[in-house]
C-alpha atoms as a PDB file:
ATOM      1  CA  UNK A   1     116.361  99.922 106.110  1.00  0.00           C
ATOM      2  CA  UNK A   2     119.357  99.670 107.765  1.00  0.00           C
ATOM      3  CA  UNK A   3     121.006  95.858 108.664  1.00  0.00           C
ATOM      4  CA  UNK A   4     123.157  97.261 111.675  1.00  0.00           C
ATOM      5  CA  UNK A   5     122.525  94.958 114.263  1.00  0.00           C
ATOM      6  CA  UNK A   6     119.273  93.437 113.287  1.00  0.00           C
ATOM      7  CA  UNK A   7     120.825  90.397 115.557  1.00  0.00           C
ATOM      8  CA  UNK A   8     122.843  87.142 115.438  1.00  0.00           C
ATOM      9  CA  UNK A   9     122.189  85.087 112.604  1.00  0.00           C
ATOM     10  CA  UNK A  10     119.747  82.521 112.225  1.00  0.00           C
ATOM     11  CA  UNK A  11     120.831  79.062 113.390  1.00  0.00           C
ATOM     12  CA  UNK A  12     121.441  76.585 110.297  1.00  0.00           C
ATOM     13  CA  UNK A  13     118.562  74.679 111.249  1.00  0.00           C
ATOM     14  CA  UNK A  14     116.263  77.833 111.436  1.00  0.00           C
ATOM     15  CA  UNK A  15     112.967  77.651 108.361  1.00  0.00           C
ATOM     16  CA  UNK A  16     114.157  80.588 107.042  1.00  0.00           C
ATOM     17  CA  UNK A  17     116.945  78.815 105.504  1.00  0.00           C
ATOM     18  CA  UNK A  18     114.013  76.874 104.085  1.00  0.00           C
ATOM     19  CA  UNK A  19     111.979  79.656 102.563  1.00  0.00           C
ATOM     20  CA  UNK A  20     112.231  80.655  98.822  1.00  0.00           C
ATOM     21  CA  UNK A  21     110.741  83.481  97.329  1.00  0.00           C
ATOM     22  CA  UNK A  22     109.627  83.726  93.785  1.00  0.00           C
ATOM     23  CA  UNK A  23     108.908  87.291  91.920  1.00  0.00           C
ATOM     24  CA  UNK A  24     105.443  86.215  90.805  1.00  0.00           C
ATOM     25  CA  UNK A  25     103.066  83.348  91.303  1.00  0.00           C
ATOM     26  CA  UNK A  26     103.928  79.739  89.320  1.00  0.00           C
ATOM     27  CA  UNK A  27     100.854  78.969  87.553  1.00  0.00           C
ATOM     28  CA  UNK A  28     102.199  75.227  87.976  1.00  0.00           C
ATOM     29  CA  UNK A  29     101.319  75.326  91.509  1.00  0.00           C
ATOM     30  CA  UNK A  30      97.831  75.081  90.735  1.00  0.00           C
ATOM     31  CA  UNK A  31      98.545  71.399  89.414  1.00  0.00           C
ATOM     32  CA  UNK A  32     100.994  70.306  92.001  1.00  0.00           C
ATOM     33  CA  UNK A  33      99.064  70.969  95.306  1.00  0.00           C
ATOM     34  CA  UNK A  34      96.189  69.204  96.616  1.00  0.00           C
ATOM     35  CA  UNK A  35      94.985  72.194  98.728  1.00  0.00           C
ATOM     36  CA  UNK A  36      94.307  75.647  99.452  1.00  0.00           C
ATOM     37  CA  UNK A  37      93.400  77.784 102.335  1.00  0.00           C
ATOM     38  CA  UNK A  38      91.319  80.883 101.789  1.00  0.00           C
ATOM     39  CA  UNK A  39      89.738  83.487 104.664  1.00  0.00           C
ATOM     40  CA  UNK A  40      86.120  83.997 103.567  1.00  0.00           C
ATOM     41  CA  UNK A  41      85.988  87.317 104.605  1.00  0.00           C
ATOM     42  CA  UNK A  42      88.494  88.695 102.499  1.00  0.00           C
ATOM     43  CA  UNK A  43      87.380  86.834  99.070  1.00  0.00           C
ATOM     44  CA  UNK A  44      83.954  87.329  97.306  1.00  0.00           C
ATOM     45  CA  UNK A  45      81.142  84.540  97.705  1.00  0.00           C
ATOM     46  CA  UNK A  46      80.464  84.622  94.288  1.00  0.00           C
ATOM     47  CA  UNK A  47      84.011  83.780  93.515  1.00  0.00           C
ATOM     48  CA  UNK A  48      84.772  80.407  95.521  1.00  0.00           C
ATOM     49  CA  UNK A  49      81.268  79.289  94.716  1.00  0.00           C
ATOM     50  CA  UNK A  50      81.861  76.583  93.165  1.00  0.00           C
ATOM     51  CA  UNK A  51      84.916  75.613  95.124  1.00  0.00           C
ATOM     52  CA  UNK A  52      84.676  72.521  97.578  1.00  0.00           C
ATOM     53  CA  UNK A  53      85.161  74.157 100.617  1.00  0.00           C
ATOM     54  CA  UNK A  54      85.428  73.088 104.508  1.00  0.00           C
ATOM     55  CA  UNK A  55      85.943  74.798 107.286  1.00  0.00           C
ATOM     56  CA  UNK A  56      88.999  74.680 109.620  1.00  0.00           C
ATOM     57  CA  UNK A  57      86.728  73.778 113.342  1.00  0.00           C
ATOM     58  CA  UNK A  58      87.853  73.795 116.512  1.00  0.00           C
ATOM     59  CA  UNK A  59      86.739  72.992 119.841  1.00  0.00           C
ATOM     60  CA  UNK A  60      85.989  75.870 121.543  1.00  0.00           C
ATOM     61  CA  UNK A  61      85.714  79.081 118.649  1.00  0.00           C
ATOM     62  CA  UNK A  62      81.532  78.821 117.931  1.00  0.00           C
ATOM     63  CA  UNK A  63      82.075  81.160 114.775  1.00  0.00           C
ATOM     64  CA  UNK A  64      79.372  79.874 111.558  1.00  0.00           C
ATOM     65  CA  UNK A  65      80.946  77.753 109.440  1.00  0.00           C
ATOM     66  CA  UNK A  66      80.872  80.428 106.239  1.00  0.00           C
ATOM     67  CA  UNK A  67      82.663  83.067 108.854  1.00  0.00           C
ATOM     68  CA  UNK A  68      85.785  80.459 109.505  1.00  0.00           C
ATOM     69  CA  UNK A  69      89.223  79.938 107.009  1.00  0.00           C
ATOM     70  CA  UNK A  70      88.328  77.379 104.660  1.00  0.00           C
ATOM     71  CA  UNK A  71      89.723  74.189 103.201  1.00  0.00           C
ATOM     72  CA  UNK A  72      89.893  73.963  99.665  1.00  0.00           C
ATOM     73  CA  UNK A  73      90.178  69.976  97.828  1.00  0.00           C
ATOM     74  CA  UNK A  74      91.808  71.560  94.642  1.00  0.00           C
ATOM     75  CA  UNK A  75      92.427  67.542  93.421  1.00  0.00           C
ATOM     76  CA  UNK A  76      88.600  67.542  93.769  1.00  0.00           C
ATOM     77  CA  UNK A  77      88.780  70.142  90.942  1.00  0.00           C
ATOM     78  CA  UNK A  78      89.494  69.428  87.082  1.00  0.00           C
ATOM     79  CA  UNK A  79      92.201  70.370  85.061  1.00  0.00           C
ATOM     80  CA  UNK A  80      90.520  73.008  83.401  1.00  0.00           C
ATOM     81  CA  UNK A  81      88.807  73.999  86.745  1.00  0.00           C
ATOM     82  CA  UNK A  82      92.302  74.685  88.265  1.00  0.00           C
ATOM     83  CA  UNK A  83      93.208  76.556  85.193  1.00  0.00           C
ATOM     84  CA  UNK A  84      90.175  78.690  85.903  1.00  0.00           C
ATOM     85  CA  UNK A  85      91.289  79.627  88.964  1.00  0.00           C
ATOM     86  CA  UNK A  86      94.265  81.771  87.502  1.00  0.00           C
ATOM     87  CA  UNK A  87      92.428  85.180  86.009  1.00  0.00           C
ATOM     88  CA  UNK A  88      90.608  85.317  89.679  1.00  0.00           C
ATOM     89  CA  UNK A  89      93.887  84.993  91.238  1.00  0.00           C
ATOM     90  CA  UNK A  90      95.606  87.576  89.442  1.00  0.00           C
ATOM     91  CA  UNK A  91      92.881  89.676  89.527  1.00  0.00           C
ATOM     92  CA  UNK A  92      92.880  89.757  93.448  1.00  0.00           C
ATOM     93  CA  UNK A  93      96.534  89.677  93.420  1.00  0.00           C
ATOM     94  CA  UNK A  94      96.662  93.132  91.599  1.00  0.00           C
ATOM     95  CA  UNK A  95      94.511  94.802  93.660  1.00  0.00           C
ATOM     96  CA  UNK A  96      96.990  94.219  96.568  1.00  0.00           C
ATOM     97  CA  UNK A  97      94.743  91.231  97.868  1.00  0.00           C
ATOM     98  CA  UNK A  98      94.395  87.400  97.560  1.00  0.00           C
ATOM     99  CA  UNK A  99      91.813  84.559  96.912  1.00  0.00           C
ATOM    100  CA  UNK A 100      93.999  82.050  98.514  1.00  0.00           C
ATOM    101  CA  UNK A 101      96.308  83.128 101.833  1.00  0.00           C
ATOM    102  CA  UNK A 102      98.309  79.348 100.683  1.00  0.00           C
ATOM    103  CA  UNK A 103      98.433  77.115  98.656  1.00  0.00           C
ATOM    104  CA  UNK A 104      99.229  73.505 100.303  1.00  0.00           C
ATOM    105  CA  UNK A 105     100.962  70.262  98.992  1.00  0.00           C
ATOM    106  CA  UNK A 106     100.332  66.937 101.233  1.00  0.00           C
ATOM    107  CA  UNK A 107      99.555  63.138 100.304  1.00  0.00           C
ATOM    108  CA  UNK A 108      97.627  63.038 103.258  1.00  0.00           C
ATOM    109  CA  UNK A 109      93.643  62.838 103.292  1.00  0.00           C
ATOM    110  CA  UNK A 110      91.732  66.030 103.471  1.00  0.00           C
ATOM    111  CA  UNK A 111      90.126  64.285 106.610  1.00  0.00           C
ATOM    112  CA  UNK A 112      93.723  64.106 108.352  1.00  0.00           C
ATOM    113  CA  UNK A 113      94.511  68.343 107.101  1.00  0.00           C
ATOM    114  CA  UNK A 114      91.190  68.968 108.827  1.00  0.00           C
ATOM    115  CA  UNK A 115      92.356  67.182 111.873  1.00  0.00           C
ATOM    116  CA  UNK A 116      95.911  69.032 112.058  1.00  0.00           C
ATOM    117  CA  UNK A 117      94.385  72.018 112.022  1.00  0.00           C
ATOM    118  CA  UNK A 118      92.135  71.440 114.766  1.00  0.00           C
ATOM    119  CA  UNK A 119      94.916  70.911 116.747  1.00  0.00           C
ATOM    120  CA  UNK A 120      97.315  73.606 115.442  1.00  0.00           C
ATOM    121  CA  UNK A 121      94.782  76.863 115.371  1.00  0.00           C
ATOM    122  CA  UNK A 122      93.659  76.678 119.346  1.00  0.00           C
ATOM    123  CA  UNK A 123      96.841  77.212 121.399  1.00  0.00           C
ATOM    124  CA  UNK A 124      97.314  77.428 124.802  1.00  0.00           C
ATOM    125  CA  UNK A 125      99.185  79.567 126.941  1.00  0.00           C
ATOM    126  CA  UNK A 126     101.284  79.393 130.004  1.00  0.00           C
ATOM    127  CA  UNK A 127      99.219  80.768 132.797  1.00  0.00           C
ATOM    128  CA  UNK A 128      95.735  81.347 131.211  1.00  0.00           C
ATOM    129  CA  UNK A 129      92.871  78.698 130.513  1.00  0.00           C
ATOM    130  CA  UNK A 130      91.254  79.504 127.867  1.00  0.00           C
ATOM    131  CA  UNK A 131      92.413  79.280 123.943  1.00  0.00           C
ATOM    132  CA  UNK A 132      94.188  81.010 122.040  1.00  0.00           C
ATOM    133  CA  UNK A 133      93.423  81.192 117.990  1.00  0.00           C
ATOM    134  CA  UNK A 134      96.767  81.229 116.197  1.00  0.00           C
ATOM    135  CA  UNK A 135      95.317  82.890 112.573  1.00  0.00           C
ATOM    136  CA  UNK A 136      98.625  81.139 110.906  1.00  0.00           C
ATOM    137  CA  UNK A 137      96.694  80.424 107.818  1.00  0.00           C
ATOM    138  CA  UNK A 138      97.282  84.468 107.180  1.00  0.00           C
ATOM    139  CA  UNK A 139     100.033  85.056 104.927  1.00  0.00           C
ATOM    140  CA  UNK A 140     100.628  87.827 107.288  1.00  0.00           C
ATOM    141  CA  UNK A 141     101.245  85.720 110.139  1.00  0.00           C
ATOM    142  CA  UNK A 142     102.865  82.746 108.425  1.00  0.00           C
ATOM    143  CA  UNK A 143     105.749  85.039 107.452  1.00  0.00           C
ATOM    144  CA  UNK A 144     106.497  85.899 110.774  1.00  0.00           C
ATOM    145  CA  UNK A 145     106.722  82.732 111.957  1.00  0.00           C
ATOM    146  CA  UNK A 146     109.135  80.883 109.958  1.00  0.00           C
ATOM    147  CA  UNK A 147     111.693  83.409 111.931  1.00  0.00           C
ATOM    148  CA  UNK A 148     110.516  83.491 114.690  1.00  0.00           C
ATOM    149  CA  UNK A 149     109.590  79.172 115.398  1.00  0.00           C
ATOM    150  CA  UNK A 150     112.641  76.999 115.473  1.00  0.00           C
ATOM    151  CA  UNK A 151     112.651  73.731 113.138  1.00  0.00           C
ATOM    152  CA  UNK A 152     110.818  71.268 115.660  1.00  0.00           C
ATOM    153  CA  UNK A 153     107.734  73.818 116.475  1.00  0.00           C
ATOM    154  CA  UNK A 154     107.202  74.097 112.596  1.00  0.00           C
ATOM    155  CA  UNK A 155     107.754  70.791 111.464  1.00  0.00           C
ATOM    156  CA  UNK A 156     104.521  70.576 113.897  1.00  0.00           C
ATOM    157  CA  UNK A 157     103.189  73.619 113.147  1.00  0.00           C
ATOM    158  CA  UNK A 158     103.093  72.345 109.244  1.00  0.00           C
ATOM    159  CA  UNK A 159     102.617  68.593 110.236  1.00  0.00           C
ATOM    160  CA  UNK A 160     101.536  66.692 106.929  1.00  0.00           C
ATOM    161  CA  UNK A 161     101.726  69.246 104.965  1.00  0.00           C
ATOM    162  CA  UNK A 162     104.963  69.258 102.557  1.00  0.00           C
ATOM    163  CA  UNK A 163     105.247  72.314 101.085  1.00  0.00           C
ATOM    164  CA  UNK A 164     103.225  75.634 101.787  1.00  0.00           C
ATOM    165  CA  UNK A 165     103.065  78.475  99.342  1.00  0.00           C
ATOM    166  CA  UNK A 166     101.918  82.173 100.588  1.00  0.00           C
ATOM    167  CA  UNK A 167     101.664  85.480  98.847  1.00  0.00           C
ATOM    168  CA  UNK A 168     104.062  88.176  99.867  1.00  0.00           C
ATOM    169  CA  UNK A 169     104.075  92.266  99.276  1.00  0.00           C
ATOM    170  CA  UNK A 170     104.224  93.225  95.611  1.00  0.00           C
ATOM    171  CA  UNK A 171     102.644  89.947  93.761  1.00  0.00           C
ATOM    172  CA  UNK A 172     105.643  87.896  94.900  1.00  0.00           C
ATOM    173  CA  UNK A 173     105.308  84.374  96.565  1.00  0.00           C
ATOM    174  CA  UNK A 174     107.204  82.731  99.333  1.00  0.00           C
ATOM    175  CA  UNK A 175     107.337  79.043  99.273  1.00  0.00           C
ATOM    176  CA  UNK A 176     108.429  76.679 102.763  1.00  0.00           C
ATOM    177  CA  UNK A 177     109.035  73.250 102.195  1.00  0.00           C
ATOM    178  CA  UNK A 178     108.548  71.045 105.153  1.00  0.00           C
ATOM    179  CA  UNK A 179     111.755  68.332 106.377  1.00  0.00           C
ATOM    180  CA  UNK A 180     109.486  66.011 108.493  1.00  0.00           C
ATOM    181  CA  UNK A 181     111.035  62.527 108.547  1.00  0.00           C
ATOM    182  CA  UNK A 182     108.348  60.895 110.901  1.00  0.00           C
ATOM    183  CA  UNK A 183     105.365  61.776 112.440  1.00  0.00           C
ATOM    184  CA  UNK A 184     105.861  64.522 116.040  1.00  0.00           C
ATOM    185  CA  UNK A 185     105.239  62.731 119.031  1.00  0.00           C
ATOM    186  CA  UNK A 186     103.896  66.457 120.039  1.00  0.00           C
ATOM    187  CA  UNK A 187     101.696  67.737 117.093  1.00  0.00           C
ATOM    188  CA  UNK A 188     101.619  71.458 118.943  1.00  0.00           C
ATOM    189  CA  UNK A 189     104.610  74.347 118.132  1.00  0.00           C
ATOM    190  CA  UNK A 190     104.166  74.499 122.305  1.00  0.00           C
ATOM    191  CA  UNK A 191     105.582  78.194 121.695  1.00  0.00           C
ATOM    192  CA  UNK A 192     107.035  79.956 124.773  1.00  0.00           C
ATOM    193  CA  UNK A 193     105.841  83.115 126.177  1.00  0.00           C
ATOM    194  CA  UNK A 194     108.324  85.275 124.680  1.00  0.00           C
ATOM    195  CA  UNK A 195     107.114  83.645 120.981  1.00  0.00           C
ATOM    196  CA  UNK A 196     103.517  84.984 121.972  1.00  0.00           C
ATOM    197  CA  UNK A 197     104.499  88.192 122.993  1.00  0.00           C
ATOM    198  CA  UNK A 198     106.127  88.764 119.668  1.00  0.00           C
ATOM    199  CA  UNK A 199     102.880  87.201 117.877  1.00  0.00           C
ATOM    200  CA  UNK A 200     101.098  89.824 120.373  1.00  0.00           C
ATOM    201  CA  UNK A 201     102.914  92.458 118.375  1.00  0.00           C
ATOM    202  CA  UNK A 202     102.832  91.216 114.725  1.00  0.00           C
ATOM    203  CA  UNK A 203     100.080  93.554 113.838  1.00  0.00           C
ATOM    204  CA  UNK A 204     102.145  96.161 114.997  1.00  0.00           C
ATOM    205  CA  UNK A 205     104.952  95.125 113.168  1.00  0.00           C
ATOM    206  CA  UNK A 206     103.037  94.791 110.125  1.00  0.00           C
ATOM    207  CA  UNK A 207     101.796  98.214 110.309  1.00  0.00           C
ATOM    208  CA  UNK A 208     105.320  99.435 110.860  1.00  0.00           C
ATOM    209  CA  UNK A 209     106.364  97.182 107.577  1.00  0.00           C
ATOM    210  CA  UNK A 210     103.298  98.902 105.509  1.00  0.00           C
ATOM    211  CA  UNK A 211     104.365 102.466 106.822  1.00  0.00           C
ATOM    212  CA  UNK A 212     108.066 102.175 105.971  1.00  0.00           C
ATOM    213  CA  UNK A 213     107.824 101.019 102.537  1.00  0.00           C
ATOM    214  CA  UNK A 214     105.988 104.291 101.576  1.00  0.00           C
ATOM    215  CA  UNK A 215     107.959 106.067 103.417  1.00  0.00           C
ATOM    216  CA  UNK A 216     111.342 104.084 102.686  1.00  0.00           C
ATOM    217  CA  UNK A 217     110.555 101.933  99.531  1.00  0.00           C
ATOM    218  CA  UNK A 218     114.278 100.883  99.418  1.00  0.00           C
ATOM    219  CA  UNK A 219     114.111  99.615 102.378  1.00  0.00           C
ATOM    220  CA  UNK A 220     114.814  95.702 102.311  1.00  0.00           C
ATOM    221  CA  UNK A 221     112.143  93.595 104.217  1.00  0.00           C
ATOM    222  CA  UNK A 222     114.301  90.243 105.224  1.00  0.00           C
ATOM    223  CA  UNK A 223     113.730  88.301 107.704  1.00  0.00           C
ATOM    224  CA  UNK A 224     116.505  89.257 109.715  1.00  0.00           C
ATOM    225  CA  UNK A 225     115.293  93.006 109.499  1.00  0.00           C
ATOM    226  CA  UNK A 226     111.866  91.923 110.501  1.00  0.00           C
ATOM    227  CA  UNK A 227     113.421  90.146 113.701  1.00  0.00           C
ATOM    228  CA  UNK A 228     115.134  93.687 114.689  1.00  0.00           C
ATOM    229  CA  UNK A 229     111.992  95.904 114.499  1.00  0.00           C
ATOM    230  CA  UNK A 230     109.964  93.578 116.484  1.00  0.00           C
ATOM    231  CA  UNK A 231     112.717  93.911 118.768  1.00  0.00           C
ATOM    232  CA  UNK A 232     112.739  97.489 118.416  1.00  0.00           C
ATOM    233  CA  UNK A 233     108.614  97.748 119.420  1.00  0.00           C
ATOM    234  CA  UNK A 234     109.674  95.511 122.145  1.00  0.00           C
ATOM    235  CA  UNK A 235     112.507  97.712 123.172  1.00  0.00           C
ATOM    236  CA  UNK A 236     110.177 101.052 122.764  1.00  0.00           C
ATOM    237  CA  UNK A 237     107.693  99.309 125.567  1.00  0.00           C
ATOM    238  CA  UNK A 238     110.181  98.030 128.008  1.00  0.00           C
ATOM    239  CA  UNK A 239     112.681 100.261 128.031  1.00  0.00           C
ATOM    240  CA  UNK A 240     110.668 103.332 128.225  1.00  0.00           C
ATOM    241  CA  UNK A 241     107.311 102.508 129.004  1.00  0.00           C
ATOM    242  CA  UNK A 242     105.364 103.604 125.702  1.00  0.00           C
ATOM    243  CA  UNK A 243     102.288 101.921 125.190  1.00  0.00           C
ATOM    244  CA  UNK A 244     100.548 103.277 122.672  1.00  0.00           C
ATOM    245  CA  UNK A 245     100.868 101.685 119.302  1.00  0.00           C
ATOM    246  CA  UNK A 246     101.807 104.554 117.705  1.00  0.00           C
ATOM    247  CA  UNK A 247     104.857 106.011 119.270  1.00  0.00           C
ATOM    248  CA  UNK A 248     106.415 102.375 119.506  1.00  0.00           C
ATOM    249  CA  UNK A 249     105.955 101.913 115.876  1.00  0.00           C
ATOM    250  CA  UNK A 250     107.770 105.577 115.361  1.00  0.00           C
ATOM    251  CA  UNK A 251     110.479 104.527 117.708  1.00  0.00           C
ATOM    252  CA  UNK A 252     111.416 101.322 115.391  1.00  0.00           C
ATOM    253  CA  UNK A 253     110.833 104.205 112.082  1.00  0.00           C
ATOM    254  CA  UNK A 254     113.233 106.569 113.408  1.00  0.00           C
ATOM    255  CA  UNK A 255     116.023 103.457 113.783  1.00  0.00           C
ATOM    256  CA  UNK A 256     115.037 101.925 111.021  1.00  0.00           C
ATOM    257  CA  UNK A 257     114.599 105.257 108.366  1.00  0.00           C
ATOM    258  CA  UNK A 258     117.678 107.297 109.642  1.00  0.00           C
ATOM    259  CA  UNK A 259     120.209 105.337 111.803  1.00  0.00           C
ATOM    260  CA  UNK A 260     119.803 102.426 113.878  1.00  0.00           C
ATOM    261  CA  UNK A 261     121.705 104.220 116.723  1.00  0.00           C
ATOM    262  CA  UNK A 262     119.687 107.398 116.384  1.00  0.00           C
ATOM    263  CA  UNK A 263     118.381 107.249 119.511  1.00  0.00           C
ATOM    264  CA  UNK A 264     121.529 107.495 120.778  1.00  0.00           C
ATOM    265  CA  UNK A 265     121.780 111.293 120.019  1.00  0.00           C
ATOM    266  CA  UNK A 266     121.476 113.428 122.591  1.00  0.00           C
ATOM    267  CA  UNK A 267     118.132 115.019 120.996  1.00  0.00           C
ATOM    268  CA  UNK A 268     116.197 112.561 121.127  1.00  0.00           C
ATOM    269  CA  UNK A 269     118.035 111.072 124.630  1.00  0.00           C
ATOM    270  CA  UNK A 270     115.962 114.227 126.216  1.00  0.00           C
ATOM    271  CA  UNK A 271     113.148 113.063 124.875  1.00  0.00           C
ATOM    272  CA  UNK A 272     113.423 109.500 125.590  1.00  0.00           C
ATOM    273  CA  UNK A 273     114.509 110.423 129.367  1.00  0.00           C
ATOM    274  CA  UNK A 274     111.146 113.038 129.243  1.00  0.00           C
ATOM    275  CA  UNK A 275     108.942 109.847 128.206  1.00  0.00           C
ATOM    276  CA  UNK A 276     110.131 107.808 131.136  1.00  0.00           C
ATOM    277  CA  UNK A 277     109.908 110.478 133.994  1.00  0.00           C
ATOM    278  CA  UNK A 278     106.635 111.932 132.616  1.00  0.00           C
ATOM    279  CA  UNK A 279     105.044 109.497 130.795  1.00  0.00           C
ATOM    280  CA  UNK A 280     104.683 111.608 127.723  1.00  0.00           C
ATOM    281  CA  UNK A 281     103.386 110.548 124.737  1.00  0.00           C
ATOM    282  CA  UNK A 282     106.619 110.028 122.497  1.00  0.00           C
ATOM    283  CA  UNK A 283     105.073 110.729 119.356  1.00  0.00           C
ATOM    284  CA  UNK A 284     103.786 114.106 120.714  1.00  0.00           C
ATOM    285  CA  UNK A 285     107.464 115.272 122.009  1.00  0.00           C
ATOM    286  CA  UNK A 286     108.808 114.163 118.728  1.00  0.00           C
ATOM    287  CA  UNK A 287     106.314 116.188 116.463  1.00  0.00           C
ATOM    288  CA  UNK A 288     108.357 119.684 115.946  1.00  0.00           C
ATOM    289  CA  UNK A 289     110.835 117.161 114.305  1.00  0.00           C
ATOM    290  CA  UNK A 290     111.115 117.145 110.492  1.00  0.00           C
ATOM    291  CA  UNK A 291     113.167 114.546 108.194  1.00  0.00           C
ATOM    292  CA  UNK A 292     115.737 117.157 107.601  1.00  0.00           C
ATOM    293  CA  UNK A 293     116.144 117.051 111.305  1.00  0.00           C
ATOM    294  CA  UNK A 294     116.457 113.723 111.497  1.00  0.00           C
ATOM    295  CA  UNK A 295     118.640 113.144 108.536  1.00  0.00           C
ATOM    296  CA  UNK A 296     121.385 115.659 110.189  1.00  0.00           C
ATOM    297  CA  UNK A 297     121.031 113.382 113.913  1.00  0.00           C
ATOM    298  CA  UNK A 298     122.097 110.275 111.652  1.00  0.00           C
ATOM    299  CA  UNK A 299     125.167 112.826 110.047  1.00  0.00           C
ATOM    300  CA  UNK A 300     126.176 113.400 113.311  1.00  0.00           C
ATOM    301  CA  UNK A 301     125.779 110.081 114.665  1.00  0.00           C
ATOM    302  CA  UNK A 302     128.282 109.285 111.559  1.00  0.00           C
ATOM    303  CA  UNK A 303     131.084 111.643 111.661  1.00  0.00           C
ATOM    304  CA  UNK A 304     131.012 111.138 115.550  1.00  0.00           C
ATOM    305  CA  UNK A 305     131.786 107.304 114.726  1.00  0.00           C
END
């Protein structure tokens, strides 16, 4: 995936400065952290059985308790029962899944994590009433967000929680380590509307993330690249009006596979400029075009720079 432009660097202050990655999952962490967070629906009963378990509540989502992330008291659990826990890991983490979406350190009171978290998951948003569920517990979603919150929202975003641990593509881990010195007088992120549009799109952008590494496995997922495609599915909808999922995720594949200025080249100018006057779908216009086509746009693009 090409770098070109993914956009200004991240401020000094930004948690991605914060973040460290690890190629595989620290057994250790199993001893150090009080907590865990794991999505019921993605794990199987029999396997968190005898886990103590609570759900994350909150005021207005009436979901069962069994159907809502859970709350696991790991210092509840032995020494050999955290040891346990290992094989079941591993053996979710090989299939391409996981039995916990983080693993959390905090001195605080399981009482008080319960509490944060009613606070943090039900958002609001400027201009609507009702609330919002922000699903940050999923490792899908927490990666997103430590480039795309500033330090303040995620110091109250991760409140008393000190470090949080989250499995990333290809068994590797990603590790955040929270810098609160006191307590928030504001214990919401209080994101902007720009920060839920992006969050609007993170699915999206996920897909996009799944599609090009088959299709480009050299490709380099960073957060700065991840920043630049979501502002390439952004660009794909604003600029010229595509709205279907699937031609805005092509648009940020064609920049991102071939050239980031490929849409530059005349080509697939027509077909941009055909998309905004007819409202054609994109991916449809684009579908008599092969990789070898694509490859000699980006040649051109070169020698013409």
């Amino acid at each position: 995936m090409s770098s070109y432009e993914t956009g200004r660097s991240f401020p000094a202050d930004s948690p991605t400065h914060r973040v460290e990655t690890a190629d595989a999952f620290d057994p250790q962490w199993l001893m150090e952290c009080q907590y865990a967070l794991l999505n019921p629906l993605r794990v199987e009963k029999a396997d968190i059985a005898d886990l103590s378990c609570q759900p994350l509540k909150t005021p207005s989502v009436k979901v069962r308790d069994h159907l809502l992330p859970q709350l696991v008291c790991l210092e509840r659990l032995s020494h050999t029962q955290r040891e346990s826990l290992l094989p079941q890991l591993m053996r979710y983490q090989r299939r391409g899944d996981c039995l916990f979406s983080a693993l959390l350190q905090s001195d605080a009171p399981p009482e008080d994590i319960l509490q944060h978290f009613r606070f943090t998951l039900e958002q609001t948003r400027w201009g609507s009433r009702q609330k919002w569920w922000l699903r940050y517990y999923d490792p899908a979603i927490f990666q997103h967000l430590c480039w795309l919150l500033d330090e303040s929202q995620m110091n109250r975003l991760l409140g008393p929680i000190k470090r949080w641990h989250w499995p990333a593509p290809h068994e590797h881990w990603s590790s955040l380590a929270g810098c609160q010195v006191e307590k928030p007088a504001i214990n919401t992120p209080l994101l902007s509307d720009e920060q839920w549009a992006a969050i609007d799109r993170m699915a999206m952008l996920n897909t996009t993330l799944g599609r090009l590494n088959m299709l480009a496995p050299e490709s380099a997922t960073t957060f700065e690249n991840c920043r630049w495609l979501d502002r390439l599915l952004e660009e794909a909808q604003t600029h010229f009006g595509m709205t279907d999922p699937d031609d805005r995720r092509l648009y940020a594949e064609q920049a991102a596979r071939f050239h980031p200025r490929i849409h530059d080249h005349p080509a697939l100018q027509r077909r941009l400029d055909e998309v905004r006057e007819t409202e054609a779908r994109y991916s449809f216009i684009c579908e008599n075009l092969s990789a070898i086509d694509m490859h000699t746009m980006a040649l051109e693009l070169k020698e013409s720079t």
